[in-house]
C-alpha atoms as a PDB file:
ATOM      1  CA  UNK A   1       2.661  -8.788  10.231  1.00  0.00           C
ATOM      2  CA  UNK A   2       0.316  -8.219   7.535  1.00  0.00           C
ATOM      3  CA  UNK A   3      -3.574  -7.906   6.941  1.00  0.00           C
ATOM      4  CA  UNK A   4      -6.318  -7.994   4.842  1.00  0.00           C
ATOM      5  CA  UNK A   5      -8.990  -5.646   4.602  1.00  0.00           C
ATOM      6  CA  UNK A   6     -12.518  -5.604   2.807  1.00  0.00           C
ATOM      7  CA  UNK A   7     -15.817  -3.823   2.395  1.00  0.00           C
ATOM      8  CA  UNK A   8     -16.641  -5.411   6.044  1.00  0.00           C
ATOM      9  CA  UNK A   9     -13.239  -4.717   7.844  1.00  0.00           C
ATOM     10  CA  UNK A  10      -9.612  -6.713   8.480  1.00  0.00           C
ATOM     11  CA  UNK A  11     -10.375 -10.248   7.972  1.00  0.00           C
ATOM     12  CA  UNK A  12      -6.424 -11.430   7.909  1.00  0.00           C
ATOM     13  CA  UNK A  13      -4.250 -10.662  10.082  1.00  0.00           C
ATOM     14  CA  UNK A  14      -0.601 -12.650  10.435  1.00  0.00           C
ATOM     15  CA  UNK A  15       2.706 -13.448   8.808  1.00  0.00           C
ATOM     16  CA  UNK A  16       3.883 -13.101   5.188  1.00  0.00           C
ATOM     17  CA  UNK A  17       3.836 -17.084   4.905  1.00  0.00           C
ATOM     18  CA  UNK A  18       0.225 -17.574   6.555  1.00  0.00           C
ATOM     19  CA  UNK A  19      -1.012 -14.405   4.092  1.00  0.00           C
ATOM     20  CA  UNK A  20       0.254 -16.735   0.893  1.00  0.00           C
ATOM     21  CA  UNK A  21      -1.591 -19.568   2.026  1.00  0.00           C
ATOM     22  CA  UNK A  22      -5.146 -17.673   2.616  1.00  0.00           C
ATOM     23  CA  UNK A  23      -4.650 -15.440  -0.253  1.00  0.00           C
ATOM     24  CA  UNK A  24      -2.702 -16.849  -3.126  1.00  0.00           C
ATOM     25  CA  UNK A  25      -0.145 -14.325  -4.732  1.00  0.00           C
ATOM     26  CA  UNK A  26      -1.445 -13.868  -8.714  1.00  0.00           C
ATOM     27  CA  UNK A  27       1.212 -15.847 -10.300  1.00  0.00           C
ATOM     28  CA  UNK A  28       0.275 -15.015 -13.739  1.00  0.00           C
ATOM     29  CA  UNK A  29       0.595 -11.129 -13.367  1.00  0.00           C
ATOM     30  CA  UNK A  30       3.749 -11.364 -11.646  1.00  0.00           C
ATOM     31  CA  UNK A  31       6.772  -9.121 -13.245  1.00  0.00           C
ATOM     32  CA  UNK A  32      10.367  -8.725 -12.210  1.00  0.00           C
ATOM     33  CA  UNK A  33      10.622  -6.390  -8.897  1.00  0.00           C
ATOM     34  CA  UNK A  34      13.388  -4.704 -10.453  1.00  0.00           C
ATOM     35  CA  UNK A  35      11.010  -3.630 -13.852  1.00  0.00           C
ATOM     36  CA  UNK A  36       8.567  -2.698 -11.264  1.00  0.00           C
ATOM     37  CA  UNK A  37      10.063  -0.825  -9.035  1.00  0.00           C
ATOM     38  CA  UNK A  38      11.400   1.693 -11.817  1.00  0.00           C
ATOM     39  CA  UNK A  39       8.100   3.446 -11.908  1.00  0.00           C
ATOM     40  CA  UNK A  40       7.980   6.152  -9.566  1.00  0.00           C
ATOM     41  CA  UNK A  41       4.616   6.145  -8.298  1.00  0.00           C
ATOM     42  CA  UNK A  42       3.466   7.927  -4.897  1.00  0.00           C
ATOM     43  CA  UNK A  43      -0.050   6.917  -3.130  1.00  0.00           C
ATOM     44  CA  UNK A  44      -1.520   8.624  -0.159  1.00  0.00           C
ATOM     45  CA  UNK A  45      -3.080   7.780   2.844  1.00  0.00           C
ATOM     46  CA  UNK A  46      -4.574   9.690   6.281  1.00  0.00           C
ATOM     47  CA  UNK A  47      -2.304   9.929   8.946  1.00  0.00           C
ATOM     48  CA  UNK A  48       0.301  12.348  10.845  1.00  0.00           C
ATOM     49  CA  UNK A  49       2.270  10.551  13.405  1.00  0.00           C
ATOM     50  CA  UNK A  50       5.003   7.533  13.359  1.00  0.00           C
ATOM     51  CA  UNK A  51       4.658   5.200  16.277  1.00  0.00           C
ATOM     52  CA  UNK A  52       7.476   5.197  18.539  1.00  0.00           C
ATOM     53  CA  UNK A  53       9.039   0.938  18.014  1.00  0.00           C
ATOM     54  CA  UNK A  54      11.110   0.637  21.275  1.00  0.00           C
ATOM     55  CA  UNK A  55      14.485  -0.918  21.236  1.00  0.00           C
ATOM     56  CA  UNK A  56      13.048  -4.347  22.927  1.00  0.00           C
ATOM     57  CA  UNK A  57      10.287  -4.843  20.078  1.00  0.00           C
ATOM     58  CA  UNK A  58      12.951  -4.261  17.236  1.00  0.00           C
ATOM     59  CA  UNK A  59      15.167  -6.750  19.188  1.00  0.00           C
ATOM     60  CA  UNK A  60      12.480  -9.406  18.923  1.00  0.00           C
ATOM     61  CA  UNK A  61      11.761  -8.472  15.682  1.00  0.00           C
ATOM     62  CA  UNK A  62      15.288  -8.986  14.486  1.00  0.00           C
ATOM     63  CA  UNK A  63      15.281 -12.398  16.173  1.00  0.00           C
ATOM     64  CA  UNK A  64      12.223 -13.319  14.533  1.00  0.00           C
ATOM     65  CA  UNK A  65      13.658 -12.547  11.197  1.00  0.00           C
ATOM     66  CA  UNK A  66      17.313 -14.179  12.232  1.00  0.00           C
ATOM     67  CA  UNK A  67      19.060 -10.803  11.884  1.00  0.00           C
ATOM     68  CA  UNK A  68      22.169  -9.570  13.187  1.00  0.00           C
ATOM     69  CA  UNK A  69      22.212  -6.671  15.374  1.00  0.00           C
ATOM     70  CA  UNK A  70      24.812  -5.117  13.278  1.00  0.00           C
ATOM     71  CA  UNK A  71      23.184  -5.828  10.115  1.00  0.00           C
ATOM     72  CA  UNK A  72      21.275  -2.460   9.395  1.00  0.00           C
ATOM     73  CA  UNK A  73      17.095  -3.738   9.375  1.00  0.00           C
ATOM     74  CA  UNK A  74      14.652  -1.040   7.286  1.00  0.00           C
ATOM     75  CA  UNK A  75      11.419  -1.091   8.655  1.00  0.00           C
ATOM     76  CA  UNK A  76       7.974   0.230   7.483  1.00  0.00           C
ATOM     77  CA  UNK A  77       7.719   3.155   9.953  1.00  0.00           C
ATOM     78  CA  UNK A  78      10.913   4.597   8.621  1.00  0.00           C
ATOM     79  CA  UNK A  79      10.192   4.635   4.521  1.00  0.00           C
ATOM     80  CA  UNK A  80       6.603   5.616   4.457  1.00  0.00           C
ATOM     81  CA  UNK A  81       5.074   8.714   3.860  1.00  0.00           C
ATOM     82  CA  UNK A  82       2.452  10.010   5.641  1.00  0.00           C
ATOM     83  CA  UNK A  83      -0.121  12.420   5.930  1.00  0.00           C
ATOM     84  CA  UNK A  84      -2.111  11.599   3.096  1.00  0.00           C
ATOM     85  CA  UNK A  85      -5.346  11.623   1.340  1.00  0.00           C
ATOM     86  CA  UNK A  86      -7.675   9.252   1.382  1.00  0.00           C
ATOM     87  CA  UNK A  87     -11.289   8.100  -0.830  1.00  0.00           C
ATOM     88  CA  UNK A  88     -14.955   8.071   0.945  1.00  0.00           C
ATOM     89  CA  UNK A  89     -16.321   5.096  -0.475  1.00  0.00           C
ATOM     90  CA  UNK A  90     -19.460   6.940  -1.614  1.00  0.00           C
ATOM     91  CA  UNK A  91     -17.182   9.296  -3.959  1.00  0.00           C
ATOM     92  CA  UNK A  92     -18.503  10.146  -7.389  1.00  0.00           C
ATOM     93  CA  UNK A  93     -16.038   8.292 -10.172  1.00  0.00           C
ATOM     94  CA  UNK A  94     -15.696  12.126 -11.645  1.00  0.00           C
ATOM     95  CA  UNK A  95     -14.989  13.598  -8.163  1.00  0.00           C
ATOM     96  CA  UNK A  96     -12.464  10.882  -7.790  1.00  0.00           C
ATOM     97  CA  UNK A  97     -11.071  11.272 -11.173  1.00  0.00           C
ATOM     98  CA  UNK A  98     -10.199  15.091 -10.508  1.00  0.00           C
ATOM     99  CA  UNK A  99      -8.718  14.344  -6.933  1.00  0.00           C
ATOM    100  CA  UNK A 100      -6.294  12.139  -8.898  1.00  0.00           C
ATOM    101  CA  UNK A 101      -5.674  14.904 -11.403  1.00  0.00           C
ATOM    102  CA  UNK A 102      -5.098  17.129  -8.735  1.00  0.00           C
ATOM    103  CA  UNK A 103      -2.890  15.596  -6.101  1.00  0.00           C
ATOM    104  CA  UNK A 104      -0.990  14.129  -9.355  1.00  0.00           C
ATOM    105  CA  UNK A 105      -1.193  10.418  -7.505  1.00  0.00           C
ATOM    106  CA  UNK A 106      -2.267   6.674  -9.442  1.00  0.00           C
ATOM    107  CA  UNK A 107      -4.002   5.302  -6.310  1.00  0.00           C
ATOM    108  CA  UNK A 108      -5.331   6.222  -3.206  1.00  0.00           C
ATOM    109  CA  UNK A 109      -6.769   3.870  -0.304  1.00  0.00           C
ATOM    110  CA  UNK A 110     -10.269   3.729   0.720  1.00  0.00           C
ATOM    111  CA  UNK A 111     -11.871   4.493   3.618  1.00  0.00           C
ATOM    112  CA  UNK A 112     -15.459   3.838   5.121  1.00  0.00           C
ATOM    113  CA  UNK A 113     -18.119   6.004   6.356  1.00  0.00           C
ATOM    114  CA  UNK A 114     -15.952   5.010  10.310  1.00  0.00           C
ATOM    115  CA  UNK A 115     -12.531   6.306   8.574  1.00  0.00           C
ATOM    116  CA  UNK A 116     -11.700   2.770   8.517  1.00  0.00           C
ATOM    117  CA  UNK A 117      -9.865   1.285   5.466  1.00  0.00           C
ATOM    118  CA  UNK A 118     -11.793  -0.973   3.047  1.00  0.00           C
ATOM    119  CA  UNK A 119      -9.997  -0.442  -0.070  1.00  0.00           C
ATOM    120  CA  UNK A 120      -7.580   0.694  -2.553  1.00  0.00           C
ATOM    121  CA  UNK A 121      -8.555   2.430  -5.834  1.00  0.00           C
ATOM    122  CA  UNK A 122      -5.974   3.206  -8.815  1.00  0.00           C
ATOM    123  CA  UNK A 123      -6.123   5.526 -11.538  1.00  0.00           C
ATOM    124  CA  UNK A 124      -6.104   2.818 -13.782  1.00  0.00           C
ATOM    125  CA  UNK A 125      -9.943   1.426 -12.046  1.00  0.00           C
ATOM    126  CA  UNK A 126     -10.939   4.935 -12.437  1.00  0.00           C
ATOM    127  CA  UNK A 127     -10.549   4.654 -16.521  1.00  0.00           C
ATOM    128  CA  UNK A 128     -12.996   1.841 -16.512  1.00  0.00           C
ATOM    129  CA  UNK A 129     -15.801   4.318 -15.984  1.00  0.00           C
ATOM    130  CA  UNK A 130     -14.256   7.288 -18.356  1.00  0.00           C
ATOM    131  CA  UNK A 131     -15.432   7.510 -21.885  1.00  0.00           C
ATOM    132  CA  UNK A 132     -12.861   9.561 -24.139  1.00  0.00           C
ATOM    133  CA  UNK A 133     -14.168  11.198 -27.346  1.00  0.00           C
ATOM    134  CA  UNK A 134     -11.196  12.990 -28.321  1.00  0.00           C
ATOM    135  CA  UNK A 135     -10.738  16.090 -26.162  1.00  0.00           C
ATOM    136  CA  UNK A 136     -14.082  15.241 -24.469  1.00  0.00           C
ATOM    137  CA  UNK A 137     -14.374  13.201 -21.186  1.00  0.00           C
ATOM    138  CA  UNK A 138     -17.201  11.951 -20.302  1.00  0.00           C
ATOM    139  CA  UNK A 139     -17.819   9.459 -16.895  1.00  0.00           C
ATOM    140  CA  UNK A 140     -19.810   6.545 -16.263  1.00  0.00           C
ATOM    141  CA  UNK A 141     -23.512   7.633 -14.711  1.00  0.00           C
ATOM    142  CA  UNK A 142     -24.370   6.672 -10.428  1.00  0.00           C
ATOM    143  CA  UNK A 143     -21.374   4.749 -10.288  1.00  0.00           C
ATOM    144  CA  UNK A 144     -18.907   5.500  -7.193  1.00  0.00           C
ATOM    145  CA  UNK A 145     -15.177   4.592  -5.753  1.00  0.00           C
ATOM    146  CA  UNK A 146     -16.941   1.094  -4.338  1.00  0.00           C
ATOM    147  CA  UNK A 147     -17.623   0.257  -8.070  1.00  0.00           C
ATOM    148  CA  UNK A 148     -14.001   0.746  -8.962  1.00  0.00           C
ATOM    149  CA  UNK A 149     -11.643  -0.400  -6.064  1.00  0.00           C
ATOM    150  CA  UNK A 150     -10.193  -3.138  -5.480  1.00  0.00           C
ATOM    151  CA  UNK A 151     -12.701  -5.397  -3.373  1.00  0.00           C
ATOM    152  CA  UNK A 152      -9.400  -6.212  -0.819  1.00  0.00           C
ATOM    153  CA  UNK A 153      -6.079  -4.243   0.408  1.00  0.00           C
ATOM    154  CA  UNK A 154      -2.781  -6.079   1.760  1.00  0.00           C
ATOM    155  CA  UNK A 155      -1.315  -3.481   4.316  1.00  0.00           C
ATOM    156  CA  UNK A 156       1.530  -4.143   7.188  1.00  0.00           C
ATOM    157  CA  UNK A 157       2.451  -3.441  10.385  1.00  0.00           C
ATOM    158  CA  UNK A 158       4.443  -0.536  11.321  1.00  0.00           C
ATOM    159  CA  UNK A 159       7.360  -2.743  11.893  1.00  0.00           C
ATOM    160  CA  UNK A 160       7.505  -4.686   8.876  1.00  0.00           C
ATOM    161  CA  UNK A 161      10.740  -5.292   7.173  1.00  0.00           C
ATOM    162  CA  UNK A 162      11.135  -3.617   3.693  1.00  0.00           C
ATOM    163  CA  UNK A 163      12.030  -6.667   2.089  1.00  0.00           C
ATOM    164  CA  UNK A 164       9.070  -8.526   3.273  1.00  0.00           C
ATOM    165  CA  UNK A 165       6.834  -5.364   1.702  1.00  0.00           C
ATOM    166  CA  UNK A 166       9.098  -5.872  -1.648  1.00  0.00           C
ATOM    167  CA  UNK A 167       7.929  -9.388  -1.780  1.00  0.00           C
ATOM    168  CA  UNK A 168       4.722  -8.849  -1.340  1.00  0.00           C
ATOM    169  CA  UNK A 169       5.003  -6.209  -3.968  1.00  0.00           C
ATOM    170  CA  UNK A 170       5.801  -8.535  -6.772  1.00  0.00           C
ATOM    171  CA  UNK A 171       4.031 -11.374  -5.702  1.00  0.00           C
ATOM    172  CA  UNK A 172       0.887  -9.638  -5.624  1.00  0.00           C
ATOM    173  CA  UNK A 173       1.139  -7.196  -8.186  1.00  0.00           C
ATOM    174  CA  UNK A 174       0.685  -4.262  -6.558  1.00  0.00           C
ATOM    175  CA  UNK A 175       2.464  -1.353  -6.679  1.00  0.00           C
ATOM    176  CA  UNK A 176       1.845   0.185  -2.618  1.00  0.00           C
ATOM    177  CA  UNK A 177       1.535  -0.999   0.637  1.00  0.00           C
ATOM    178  CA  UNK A 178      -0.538   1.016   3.216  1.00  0.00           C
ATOM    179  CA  UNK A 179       0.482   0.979   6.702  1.00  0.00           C
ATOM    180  CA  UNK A 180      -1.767  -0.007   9.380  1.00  0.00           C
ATOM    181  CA  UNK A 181      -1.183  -0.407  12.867  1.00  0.00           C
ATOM    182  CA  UNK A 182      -2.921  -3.084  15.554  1.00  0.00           C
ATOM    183  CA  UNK A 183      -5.645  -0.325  16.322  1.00  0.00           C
ATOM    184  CA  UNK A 184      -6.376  -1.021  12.345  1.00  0.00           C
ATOM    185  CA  UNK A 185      -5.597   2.905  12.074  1.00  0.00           C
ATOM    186  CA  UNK A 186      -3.755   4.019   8.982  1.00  0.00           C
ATOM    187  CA  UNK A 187      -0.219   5.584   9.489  1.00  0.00           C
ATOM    188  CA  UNK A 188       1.416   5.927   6.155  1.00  0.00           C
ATOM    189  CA  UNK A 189       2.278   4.370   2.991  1.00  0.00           C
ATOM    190  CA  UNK A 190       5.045   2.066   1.041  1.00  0.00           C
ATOM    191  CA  UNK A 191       5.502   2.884  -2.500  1.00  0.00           C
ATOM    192  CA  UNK A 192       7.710   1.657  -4.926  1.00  0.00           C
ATOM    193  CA  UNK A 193       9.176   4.911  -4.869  1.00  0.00           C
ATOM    194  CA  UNK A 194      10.194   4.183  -1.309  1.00  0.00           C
ATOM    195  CA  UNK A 195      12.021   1.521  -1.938  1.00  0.00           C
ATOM    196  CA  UNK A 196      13.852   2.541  -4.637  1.00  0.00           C
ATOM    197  CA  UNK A 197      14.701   5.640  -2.753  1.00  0.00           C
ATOM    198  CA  UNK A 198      15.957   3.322   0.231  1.00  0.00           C
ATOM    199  CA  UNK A 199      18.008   1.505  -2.020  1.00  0.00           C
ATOM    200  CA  UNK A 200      20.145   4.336  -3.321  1.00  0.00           C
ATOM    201  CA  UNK A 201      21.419   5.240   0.070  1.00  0.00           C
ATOM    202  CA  UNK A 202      24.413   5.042   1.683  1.00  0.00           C
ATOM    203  CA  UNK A 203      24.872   1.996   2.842  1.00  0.00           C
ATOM    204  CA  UNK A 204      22.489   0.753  -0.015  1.00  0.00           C
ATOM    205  CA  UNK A 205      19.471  -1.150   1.056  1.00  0.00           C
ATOM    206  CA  UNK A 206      20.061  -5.054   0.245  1.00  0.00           C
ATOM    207  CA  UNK A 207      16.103  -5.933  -0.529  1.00  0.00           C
ATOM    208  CA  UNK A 208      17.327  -9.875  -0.937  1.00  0.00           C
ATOM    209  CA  UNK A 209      19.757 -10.351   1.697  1.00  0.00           C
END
């Protein structure tokens, strides 16, 4: 499953197919997953514990997904990384800026004044509000994280399989996918550093099989 989240909460919450059809992939900034994925980029999020997926759930899950059981399934819960950091909306832009610098990270989720995720914010929004005069940085006046992030997240379920994550990866554009779980309480992260990592194992993840 995946959702959706805003300003005002999760407003989506379904299957990769009904998520295309309510939120239409950006077709224009699309780029090859395998140019993508060669960035190593890590993003944080809050959270310290993996749910527990029992053997009947990952059964149904497999047969939703027309998987053999011997065919080896990677799931969210078992690539992302977790605890992490995450943004008060209210943050300063230079506060913001010099977490970045500091944790050494492009993009960090959002969360509300209730801890609840509303957002994701990059580096790369951040530098809209930074004036550089040579050596000299200088940030954009009363302006905060809400001005900068993006104004909606696309996060999955716990149990989401990898290669759904990848395609919404390149479809969207985006580089991360935060984990949420049905309690809409954040549990970890997908990066593109994940999956690469995945797929250099032994046996090798197969993203498109």
């Amino acid at each position: 499953m995946f959702a959706i989240y805003n300003i005002e909460g999760r407003r989506f919450r379904d299957n990769l197919e009904n998520l295309k059809r309510v939120h239409s992939p950006h077709k224009a900034n699309q780029v090859s997953f395998h140019e993508n994925i060669a960035q190593d980029e890590t993003v944080i999020i809050q959270g310290n514990t993996t749910e527990k997926v029992n053997s009947q759930g990952l059964e149904t899950y497999r047969k939703m997904l027309h998987v053999n059981k011997g065919t080896q399934i990677f799931h969210a819960y078992q690539l992302m990384s977790h605890p992490v950091i995450t943004l008060p909306v209210d943050t300063p832009i230079q506060e913001a800026y010099h977490l970045f610098k500091t944790h050494d990270v492009d993009q960090m989720p959002v969360n509300s004044h209730q801890l609840q995720l509303i957002g994701l914010v990059t580096l790369k929004d951040l530098l809209a509000f930074i004036i550089e005069d040579g050596d000299q940085i200088s940030f954009v006046k009363d302006k905060t994280v809400q001005d900068a992030m993006s104004p909606e997240v696309i996060t999955a379920d716990p149990v989401s399989d990898v290669r759904r994550i990848a395609d919404v990866m390149v479809e969207y554009d985006v580089s991360a996918v935060p984990i949420v779980n049905q309690q809409d309480h954040l549990v970890g992260i997908v990066t593109r550093s994940d999956l690469l990592k995945a797929m250099l194992k032994d046996p090798p993840l197969s993203l498109w099989g």
